[in-house]
PDB file of N, CA and C in Angstrom:
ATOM      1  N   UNK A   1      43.220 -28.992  -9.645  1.00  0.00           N
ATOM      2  CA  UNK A   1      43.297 -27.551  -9.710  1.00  0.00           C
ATOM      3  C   UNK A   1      43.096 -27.056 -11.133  1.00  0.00           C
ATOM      4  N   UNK A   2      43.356 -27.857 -11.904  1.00  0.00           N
ATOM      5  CA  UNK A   2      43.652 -27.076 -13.409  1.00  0.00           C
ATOM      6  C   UNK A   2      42.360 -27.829 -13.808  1.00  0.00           C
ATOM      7  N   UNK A   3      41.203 -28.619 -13.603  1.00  0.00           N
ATOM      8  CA  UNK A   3      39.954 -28.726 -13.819  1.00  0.00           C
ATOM      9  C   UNK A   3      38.737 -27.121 -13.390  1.00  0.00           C
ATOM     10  N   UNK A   4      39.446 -27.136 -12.229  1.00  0.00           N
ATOM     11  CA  UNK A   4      38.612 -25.979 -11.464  1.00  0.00           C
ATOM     12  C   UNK A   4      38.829 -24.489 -12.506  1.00  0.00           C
ATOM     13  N   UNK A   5      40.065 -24.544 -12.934  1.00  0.00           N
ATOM     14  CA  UNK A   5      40.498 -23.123 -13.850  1.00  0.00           C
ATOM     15  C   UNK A   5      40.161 -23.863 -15.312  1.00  0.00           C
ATOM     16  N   UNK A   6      40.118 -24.388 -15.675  1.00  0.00           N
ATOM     17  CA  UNK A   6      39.747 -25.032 -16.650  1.00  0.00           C
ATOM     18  C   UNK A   6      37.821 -24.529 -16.898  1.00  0.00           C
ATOM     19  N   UNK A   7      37.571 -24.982 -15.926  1.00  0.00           N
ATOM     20  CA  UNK A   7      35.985 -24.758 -16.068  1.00  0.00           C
ATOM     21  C   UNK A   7      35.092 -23.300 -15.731  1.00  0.00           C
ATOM     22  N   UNK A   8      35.713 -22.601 -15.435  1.00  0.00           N
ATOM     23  CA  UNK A   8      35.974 -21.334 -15.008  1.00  0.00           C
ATOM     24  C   UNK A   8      36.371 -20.740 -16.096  1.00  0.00           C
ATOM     25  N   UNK A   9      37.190 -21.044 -16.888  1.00  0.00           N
ATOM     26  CA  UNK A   9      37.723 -20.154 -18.168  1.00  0.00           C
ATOM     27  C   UNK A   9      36.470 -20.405 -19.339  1.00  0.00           C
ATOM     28  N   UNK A  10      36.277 -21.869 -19.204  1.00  0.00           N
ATOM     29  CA  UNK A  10      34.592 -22.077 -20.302  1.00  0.00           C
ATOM     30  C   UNK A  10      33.606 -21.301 -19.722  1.00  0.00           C
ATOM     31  N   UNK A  11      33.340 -21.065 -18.570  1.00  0.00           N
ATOM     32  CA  UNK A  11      32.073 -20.081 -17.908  1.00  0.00           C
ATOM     33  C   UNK A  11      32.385 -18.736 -18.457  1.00  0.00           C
ATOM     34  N   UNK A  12      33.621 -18.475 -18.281  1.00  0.00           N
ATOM     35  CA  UNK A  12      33.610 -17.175 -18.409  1.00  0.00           C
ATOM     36  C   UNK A  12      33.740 -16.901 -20.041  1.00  0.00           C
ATOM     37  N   UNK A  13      34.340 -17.620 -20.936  1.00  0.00           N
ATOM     38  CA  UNK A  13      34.191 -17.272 -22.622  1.00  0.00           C
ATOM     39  C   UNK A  13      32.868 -17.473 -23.080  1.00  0.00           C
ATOM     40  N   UNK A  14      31.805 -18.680 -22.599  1.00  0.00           N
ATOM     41  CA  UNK A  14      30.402 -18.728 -22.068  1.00  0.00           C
ATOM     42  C   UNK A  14      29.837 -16.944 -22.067  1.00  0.00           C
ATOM     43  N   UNK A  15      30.366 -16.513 -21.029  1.00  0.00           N
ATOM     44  CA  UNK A  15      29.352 -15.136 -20.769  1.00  0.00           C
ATOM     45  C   UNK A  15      30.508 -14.096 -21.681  1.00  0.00           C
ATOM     46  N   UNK A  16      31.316 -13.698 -21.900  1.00  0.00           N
ATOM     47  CA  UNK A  16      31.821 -12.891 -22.574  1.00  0.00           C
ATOM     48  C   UNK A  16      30.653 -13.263 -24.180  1.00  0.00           C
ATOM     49  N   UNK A  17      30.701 -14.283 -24.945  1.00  0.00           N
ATOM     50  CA  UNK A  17      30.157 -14.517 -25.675  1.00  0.00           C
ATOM     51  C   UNK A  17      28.611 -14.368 -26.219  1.00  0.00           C
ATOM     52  N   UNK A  18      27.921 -14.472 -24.637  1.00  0.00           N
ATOM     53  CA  UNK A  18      26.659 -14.146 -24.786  1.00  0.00           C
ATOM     54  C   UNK A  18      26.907 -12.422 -24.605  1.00  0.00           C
ATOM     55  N   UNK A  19      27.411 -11.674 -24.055  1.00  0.00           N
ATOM     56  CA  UNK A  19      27.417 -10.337 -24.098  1.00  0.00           C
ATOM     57  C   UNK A  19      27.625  -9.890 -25.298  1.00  0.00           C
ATOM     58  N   UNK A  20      28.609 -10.576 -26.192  1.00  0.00           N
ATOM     59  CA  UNK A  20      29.123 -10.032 -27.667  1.00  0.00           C
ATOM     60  C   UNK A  20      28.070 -10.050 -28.504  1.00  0.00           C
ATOM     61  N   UNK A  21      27.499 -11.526 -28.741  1.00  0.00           N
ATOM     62  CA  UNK A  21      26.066 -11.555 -29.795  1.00  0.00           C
ATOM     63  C   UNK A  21      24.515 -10.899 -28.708  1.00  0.00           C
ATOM     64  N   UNK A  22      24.810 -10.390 -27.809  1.00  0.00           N
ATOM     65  CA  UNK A  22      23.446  -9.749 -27.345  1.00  0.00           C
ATOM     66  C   UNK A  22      23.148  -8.366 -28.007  1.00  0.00           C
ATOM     67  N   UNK A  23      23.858  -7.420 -28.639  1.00  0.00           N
ATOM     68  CA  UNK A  23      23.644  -6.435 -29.185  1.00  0.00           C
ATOM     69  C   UNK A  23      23.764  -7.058 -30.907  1.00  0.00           C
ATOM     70  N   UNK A  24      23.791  -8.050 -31.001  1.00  0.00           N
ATOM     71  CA  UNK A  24      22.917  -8.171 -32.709  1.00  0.00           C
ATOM     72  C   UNK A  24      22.145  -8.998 -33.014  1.00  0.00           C
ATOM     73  N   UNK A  25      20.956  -7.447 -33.678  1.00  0.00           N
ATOM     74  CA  UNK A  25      19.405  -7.859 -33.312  1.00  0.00           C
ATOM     75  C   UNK A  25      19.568  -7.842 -34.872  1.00  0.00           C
ATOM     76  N   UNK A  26      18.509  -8.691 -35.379  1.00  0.00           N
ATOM     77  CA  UNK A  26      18.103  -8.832 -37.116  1.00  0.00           C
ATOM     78  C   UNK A  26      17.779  -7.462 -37.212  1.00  0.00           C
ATOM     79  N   UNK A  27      18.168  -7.082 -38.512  1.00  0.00           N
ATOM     80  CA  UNK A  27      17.838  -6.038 -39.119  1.00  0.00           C
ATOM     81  C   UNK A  27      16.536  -5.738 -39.873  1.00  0.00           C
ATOM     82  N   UNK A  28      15.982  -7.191 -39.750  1.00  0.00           N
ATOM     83  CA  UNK A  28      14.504  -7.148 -41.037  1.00  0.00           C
ATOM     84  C   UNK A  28      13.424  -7.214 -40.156  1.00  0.00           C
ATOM     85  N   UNK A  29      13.785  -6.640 -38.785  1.00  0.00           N
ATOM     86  CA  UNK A  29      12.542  -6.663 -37.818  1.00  0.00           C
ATOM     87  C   UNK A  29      11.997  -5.191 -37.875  1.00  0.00           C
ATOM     88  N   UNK A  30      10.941  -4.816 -38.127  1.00  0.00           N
ATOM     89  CA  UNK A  30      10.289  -3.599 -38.375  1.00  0.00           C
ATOM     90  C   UNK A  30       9.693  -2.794 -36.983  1.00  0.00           C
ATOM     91  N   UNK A  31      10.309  -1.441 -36.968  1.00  0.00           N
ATOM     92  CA  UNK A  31      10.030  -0.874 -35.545  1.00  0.00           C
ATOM     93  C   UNK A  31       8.372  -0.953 -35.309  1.00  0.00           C
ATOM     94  N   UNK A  32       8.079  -0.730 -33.738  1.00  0.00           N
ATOM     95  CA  UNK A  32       6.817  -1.194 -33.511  1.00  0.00           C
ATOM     96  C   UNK A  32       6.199   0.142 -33.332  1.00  0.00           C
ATOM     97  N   UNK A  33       5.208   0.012 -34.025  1.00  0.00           N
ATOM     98  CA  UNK A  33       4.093   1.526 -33.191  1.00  0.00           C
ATOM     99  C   UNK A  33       3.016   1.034 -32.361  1.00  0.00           C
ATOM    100  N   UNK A  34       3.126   1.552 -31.016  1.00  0.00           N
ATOM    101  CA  UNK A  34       2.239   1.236 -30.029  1.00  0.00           C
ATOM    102  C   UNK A  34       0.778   1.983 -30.468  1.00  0.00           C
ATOM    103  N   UNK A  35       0.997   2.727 -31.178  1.00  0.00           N
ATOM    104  CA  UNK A  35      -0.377   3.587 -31.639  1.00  0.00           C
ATOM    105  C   UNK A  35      -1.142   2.038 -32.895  1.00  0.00           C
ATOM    106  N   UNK A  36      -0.488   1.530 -33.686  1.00  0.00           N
ATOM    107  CA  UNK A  36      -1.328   0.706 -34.311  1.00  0.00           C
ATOM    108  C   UNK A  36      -2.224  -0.315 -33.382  1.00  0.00           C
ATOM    109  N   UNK A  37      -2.100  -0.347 -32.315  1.00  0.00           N
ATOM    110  CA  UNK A  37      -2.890  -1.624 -31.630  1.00  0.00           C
ATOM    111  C   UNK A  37      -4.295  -1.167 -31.579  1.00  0.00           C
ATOM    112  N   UNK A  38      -5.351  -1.952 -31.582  1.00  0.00           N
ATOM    113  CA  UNK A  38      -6.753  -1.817 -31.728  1.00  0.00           C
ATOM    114  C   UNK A  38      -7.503  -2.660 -30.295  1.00  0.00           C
ATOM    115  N   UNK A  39      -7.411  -1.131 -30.095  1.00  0.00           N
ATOM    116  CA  UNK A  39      -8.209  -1.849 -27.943  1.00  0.00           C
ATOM    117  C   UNK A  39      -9.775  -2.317 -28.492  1.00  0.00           C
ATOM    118  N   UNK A  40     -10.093  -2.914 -27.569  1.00  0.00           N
ATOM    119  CA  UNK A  40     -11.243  -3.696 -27.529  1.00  0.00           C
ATOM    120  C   UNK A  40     -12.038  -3.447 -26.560  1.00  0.00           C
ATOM    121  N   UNK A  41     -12.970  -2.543 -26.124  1.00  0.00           N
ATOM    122  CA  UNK A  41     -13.502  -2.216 -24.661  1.00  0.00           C
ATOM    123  C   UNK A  41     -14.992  -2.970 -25.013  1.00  0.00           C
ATOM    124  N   UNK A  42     -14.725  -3.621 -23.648  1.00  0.00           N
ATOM    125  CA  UNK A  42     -16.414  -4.333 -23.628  1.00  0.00           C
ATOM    126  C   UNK A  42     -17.322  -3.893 -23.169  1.00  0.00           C
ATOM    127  N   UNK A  43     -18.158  -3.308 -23.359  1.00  0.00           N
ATOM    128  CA  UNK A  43     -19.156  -2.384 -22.582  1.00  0.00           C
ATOM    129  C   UNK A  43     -19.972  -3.122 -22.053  1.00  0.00           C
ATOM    130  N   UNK A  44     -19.618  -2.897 -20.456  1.00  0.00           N
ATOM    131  CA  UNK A  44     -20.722  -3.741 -19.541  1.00  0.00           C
ATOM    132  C   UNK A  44     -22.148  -3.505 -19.205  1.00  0.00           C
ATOM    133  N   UNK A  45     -23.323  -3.864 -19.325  1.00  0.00           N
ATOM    134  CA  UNK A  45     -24.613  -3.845 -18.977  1.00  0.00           C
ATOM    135  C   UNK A  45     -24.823  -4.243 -17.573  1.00  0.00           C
ATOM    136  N   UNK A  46     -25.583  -2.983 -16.369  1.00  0.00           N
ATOM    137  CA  UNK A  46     -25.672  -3.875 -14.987  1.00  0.00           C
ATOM    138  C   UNK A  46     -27.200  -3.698 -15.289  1.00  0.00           C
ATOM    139  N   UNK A  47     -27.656  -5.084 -14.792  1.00  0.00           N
ATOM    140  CA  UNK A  47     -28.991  -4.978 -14.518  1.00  0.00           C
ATOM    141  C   UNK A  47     -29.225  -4.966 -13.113  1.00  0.00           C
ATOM    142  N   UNK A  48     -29.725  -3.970 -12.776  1.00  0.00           N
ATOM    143  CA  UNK A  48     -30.049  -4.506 -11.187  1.00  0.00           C
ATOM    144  C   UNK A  48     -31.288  -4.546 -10.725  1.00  0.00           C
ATOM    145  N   UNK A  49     -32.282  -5.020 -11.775  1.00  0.00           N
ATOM    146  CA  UNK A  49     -33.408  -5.439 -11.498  1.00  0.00           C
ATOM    147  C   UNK A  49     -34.577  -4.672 -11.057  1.00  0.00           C
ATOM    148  N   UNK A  50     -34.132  -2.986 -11.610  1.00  0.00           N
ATOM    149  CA  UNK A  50     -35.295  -2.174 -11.636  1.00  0.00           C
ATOM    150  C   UNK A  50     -35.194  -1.008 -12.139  1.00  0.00           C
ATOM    151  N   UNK A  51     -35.708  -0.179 -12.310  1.00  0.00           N
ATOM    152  CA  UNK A  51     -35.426   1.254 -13.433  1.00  0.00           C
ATOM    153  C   UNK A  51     -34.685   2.432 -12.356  1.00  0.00           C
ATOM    154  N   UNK A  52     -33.685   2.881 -12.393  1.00  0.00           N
ATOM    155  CA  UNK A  52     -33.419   3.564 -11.479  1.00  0.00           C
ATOM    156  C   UNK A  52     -33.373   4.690 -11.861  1.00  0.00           C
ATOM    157  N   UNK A  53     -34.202   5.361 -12.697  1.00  0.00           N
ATOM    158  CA  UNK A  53     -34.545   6.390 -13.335  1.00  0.00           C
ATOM    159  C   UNK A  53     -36.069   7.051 -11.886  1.00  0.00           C
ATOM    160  N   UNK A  54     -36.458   5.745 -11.964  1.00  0.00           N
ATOM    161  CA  UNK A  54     -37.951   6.339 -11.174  1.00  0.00           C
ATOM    162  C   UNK A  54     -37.793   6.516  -9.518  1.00  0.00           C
ATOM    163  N   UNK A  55     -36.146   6.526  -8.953  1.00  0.00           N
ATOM    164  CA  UNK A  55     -36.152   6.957  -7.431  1.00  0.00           C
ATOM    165  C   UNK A  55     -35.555   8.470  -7.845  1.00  0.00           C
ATOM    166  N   UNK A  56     -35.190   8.647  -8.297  1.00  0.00           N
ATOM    167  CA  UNK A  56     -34.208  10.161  -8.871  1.00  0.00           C
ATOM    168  C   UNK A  56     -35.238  11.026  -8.894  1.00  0.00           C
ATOM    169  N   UNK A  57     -34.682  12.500  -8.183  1.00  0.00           N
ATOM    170  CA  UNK A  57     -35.980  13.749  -8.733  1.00  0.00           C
ATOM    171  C   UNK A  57     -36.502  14.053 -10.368  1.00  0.00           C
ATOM    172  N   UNK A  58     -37.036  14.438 -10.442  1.00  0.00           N
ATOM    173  CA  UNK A  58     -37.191  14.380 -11.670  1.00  0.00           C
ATOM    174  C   UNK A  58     -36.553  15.588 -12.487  1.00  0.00           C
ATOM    175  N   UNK A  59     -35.450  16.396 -12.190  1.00  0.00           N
ATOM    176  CA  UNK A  59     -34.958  16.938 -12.508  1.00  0.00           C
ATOM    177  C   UNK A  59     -33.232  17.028 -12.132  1.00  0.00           C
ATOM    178  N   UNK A  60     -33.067  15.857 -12.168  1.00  0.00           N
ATOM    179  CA  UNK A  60     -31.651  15.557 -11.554  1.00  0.00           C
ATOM    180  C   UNK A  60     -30.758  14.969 -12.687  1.00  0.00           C
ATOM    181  N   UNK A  61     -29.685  15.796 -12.588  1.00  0.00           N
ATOM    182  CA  UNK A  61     -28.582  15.400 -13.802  1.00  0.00           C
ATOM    183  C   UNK A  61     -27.622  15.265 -13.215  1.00  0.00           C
ATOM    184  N   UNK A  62     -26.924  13.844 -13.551  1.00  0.00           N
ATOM    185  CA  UNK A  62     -25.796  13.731 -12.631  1.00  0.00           C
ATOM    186  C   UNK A  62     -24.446  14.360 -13.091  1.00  0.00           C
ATOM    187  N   UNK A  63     -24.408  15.253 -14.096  1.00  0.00           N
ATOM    188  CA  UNK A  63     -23.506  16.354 -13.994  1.00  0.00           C
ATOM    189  C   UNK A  63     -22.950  17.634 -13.290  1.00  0.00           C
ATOM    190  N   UNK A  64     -24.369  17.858 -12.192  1.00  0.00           N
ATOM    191  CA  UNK A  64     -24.435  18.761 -11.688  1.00  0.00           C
ATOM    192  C   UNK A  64     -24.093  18.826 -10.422  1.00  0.00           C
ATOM    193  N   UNK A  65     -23.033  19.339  -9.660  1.00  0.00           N
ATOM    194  CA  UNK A  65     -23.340  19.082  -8.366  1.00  0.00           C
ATOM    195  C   UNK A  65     -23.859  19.689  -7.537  1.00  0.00           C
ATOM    196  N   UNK A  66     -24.477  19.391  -6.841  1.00  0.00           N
ATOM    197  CA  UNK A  66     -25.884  19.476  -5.800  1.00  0.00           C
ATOM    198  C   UNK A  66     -25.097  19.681  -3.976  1.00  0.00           C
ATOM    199  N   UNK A  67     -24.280  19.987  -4.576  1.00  0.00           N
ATOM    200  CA  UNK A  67     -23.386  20.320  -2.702  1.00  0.00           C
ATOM    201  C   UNK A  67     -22.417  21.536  -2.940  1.00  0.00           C
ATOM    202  N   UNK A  68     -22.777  22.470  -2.282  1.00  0.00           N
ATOM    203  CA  UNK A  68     -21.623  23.567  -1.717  1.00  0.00           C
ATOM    204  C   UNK A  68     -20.705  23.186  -0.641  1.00  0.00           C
ATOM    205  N   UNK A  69     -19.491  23.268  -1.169  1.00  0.00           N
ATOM    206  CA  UNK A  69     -18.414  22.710  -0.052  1.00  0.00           C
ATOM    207  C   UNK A  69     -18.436  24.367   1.219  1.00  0.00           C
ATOM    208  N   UNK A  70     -18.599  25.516  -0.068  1.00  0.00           N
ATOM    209  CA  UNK A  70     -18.690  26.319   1.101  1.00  0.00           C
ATOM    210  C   UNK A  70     -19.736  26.713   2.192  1.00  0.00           C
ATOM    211  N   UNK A  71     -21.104  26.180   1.912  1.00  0.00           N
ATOM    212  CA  UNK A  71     -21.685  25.788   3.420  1.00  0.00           C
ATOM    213  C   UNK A  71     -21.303  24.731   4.486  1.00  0.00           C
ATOM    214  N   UNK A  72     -20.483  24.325   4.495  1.00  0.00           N
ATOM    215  CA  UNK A  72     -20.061  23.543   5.475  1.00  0.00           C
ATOM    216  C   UNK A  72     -19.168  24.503   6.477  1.00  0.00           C
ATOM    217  N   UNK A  73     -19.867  24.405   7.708  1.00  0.00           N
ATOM    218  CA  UNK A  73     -19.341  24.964   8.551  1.00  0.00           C
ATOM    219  C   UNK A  73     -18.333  24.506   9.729  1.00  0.00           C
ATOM    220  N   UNK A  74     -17.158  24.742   9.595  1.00  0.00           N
ATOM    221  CA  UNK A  74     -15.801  24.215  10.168  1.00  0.00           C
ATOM    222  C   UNK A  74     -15.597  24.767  11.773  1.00  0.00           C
ATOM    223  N   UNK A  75     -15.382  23.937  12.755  1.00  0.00           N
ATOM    224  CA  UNK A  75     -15.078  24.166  13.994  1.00  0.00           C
ATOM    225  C   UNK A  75     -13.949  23.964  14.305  1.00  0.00           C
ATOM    226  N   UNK A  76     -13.142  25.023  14.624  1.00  0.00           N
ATOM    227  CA  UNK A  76     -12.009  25.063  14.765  1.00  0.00           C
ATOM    228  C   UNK A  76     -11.422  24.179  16.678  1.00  0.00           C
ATOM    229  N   UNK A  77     -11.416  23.098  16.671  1.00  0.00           N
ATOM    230  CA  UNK A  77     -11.312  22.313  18.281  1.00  0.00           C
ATOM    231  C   UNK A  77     -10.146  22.226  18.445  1.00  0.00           C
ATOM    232  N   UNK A  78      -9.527  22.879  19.276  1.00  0.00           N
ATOM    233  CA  UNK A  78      -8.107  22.670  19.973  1.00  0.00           C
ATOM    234  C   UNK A  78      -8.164  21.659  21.391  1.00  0.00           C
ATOM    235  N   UNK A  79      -7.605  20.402  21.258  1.00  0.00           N
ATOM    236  CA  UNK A  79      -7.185  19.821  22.336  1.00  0.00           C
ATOM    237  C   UNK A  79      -6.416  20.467  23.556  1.00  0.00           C
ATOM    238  N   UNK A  80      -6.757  19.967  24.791  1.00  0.00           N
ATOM    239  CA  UNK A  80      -5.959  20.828  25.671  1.00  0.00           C
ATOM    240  C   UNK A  80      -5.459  19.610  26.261  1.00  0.00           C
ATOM    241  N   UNK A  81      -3.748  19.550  26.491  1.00  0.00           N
ATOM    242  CA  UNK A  81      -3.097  18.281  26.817  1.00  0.00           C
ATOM    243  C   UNK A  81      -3.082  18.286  28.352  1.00  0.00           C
ATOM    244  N   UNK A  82      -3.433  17.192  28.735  1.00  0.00           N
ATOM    245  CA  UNK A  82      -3.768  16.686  30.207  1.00  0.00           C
ATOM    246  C   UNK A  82      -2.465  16.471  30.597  1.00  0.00           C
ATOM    247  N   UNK A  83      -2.169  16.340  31.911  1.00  0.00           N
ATOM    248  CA  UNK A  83      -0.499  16.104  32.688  1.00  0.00           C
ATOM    249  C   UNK A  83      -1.200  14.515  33.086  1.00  0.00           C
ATOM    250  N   UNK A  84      -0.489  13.570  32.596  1.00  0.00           N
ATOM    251  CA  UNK A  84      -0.330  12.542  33.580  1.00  0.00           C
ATOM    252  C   UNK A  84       0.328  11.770  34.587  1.00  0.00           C
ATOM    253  N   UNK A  85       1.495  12.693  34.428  1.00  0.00           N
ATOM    254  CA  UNK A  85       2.370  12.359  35.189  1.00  0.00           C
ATOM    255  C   UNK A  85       2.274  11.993  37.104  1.00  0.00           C
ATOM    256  N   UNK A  86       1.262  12.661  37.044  1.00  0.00           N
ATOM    257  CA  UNK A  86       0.267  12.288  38.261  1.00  0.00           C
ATOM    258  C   UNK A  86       0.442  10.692  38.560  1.00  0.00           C
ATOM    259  N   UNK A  87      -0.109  10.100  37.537  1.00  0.00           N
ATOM    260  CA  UNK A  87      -0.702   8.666  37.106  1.00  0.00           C
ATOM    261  C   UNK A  87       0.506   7.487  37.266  1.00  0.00           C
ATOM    262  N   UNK A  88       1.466   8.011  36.863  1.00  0.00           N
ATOM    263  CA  UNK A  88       2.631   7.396  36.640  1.00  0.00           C
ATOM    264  C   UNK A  88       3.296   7.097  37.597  1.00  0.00           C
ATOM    265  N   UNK A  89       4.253   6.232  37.608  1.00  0.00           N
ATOM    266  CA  UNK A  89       5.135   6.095  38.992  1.00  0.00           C
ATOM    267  C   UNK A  89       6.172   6.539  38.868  1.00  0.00           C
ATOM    268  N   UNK A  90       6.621   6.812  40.065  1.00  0.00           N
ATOM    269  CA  UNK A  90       7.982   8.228  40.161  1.00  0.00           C
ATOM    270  C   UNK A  90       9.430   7.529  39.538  1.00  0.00           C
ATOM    271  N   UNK A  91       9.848   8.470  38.668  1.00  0.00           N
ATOM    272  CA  UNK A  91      10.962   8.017  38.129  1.00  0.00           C
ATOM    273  C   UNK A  91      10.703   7.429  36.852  1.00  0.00           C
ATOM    274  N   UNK A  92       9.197   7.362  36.152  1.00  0.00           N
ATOM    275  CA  UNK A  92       9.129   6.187  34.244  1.00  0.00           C
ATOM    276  C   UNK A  92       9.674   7.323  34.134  1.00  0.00           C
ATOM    277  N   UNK A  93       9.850   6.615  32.689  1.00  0.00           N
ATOM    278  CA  UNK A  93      10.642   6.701  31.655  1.00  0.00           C
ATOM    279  C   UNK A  93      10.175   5.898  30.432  1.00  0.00           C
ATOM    280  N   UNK A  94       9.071   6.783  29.787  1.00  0.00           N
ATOM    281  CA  UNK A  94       8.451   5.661  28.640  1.00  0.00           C
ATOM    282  C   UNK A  94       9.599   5.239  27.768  1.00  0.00           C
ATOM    283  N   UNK A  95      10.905   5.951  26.981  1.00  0.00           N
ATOM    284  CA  UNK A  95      11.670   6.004  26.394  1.00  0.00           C
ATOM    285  C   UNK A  95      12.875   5.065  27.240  1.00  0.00           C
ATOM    286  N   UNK A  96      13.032   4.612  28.170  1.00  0.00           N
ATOM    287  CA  UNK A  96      14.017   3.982  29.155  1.00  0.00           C
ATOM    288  C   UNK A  96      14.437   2.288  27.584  1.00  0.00           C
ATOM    289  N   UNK A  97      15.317   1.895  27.928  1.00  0.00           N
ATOM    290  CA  UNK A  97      15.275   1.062  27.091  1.00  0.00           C
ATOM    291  C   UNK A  97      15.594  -0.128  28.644  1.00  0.00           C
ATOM    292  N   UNK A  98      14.423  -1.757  27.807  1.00  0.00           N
ATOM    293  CA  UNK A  98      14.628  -2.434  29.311  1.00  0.00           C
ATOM    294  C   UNK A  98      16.302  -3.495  29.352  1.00  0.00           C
ATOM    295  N   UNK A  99      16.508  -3.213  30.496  1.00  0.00           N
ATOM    296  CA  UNK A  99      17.583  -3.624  30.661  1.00  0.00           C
ATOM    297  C   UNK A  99      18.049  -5.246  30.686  1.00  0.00           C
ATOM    298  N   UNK A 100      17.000  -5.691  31.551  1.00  0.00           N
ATOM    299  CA  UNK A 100      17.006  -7.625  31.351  1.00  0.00           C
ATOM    300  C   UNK A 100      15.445  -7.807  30.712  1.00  0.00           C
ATOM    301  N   UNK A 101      15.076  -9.373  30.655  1.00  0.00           N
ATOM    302  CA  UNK A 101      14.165 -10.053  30.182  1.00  0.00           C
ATOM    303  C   UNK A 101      13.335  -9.964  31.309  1.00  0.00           C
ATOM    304  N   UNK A 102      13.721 -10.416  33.005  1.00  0.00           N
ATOM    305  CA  UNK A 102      12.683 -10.104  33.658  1.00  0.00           C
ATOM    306  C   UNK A 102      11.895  -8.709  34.236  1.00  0.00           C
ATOM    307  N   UNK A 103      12.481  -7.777  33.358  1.00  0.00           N
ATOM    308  CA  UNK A 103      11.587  -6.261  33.461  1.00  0.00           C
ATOM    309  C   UNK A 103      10.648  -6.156  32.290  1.00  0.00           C
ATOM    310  N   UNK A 104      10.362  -7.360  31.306  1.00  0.00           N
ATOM    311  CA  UNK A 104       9.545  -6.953  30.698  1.00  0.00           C
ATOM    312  C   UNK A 104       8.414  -7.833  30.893  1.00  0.00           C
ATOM    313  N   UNK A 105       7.165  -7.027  30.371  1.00  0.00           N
ATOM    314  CA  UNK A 105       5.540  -7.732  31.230  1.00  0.00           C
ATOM    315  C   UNK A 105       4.921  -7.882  29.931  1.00  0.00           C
ATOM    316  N   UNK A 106       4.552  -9.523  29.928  1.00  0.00           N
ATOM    317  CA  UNK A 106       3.766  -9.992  28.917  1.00  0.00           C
ATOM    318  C   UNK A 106       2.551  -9.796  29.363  1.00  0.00           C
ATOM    319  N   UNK A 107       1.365  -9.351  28.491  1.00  0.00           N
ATOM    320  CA  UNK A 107       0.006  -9.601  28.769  1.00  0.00           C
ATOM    321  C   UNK A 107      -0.461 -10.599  27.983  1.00  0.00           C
ATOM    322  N   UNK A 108      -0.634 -11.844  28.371  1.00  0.00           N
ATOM    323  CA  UNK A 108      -1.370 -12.858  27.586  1.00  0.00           C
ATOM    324  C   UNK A 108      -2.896 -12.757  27.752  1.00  0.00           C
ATOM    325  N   UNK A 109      -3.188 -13.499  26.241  1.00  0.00           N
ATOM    326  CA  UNK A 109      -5.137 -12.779  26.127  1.00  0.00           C
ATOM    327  C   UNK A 109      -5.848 -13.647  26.764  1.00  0.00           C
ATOM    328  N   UNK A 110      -5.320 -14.870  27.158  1.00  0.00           N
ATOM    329  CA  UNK A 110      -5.639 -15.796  28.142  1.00  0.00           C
ATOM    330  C   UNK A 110      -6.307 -15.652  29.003  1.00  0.00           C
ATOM    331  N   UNK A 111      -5.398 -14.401  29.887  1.00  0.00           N
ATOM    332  CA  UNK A 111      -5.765 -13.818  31.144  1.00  0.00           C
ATOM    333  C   UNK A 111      -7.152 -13.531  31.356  1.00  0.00           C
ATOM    334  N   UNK A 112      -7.405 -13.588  32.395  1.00  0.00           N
ATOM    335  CA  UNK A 112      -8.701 -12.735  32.814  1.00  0.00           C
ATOM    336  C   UNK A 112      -8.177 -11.509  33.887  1.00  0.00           C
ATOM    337  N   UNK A 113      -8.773 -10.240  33.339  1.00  0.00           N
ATOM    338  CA  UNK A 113      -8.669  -9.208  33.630  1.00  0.00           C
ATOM    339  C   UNK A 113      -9.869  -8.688  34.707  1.00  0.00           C
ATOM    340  N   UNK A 114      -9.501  -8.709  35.530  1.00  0.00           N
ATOM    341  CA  UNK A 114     -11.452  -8.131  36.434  1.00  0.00           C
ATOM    342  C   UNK A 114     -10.796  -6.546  37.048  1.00  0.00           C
ATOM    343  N   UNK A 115     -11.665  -5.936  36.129  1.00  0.00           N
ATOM    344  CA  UNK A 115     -11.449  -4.645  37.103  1.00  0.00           C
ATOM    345  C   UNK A 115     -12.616  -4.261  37.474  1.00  0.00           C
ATOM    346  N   UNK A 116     -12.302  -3.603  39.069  1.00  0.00           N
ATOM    347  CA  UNK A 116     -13.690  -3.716  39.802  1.00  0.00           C
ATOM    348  C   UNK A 116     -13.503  -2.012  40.217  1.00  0.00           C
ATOM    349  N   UNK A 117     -14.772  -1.364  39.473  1.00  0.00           N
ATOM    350  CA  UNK A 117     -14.677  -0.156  39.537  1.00  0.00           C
ATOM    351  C   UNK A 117     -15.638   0.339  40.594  1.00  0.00           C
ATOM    352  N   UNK A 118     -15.291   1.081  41.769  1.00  0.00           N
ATOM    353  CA  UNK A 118     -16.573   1.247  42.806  1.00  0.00           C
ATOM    354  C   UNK A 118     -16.740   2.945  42.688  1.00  0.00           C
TER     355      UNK A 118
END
C-alpha cells in the first residue's frame, strides 16, 4: 500500500513541477515578426501544346464579362403534391417504429427482381 502512495506522490511532484518551470521561458529569445518572412512563389508555366490566343475572338479580354445575369429568364414551377395514400395499405404508418425483427424486410441485391408490366 505505501508503494502505491509512494509512487503516486513522485507522479504527482513530477507534474506539479513541470507546471512550475513551464512558464519560464529565456529571456534572450527575441519576439518574432511574422511580417519578416520572405515567401517564395513559384510561378508556374502550362504548356499545353498550342497558342491559345488563336481560338479566342479577336477582341476578347478576359476581364470583361460577356454574360448578363439579367437576361436569364426565370420560371417560376410550383409542384402540385400527389395523394398517395391510395397506393398504400390501410393503416401505414411510415413513422410507426418496427416492433420485432421479423417485421422488418431486407432487400438483398442478390435478388432478382422481374417486374412484368402489361
Amino acid at each position: 500500500m505505501s508503494y502505491k502512495r509512494l509512487s503516486l506522490l513522485v507522479a504527482l511532484v513530477v507534474a506539479v513541477c513541470q507546471g512550475v518551470f513551464a512558464n519560464n521561458t529565456p529571456k534572450s529569445i527575441e519576439d518574432f515578426d511574422i511580417n519578416t518572412i520572405e515567401y517564395i512563389e513559384e510561378e508556374v508555366e502550362i504548356d499545353l501544346g498550342f497558342n491559345t490566343a488563336d481560338y479566342l475572338p479577336e477582341d476578347f479580354d478576359a476581364n470583361t464579362f460577356y454574360f448578363d445575369i439579367n437576361s436569364v429568364v426565370y420560371i417560376n414551377d410550383t409542384l402540385e403534391e400527389e395523394d398517395f395514400s391510395a397506393y398504400l395499405p390501410e393503416g401505414f404508418n411510415a413513422y410507426a417504429y418496427a416492433k420485432d425483427v421479423q417485421s422488418i424486410n431486407y432487400i438483398d441485391i442478390a435478388d432478382t427482381i422481374i417486374v412484368d408490366i402489361k
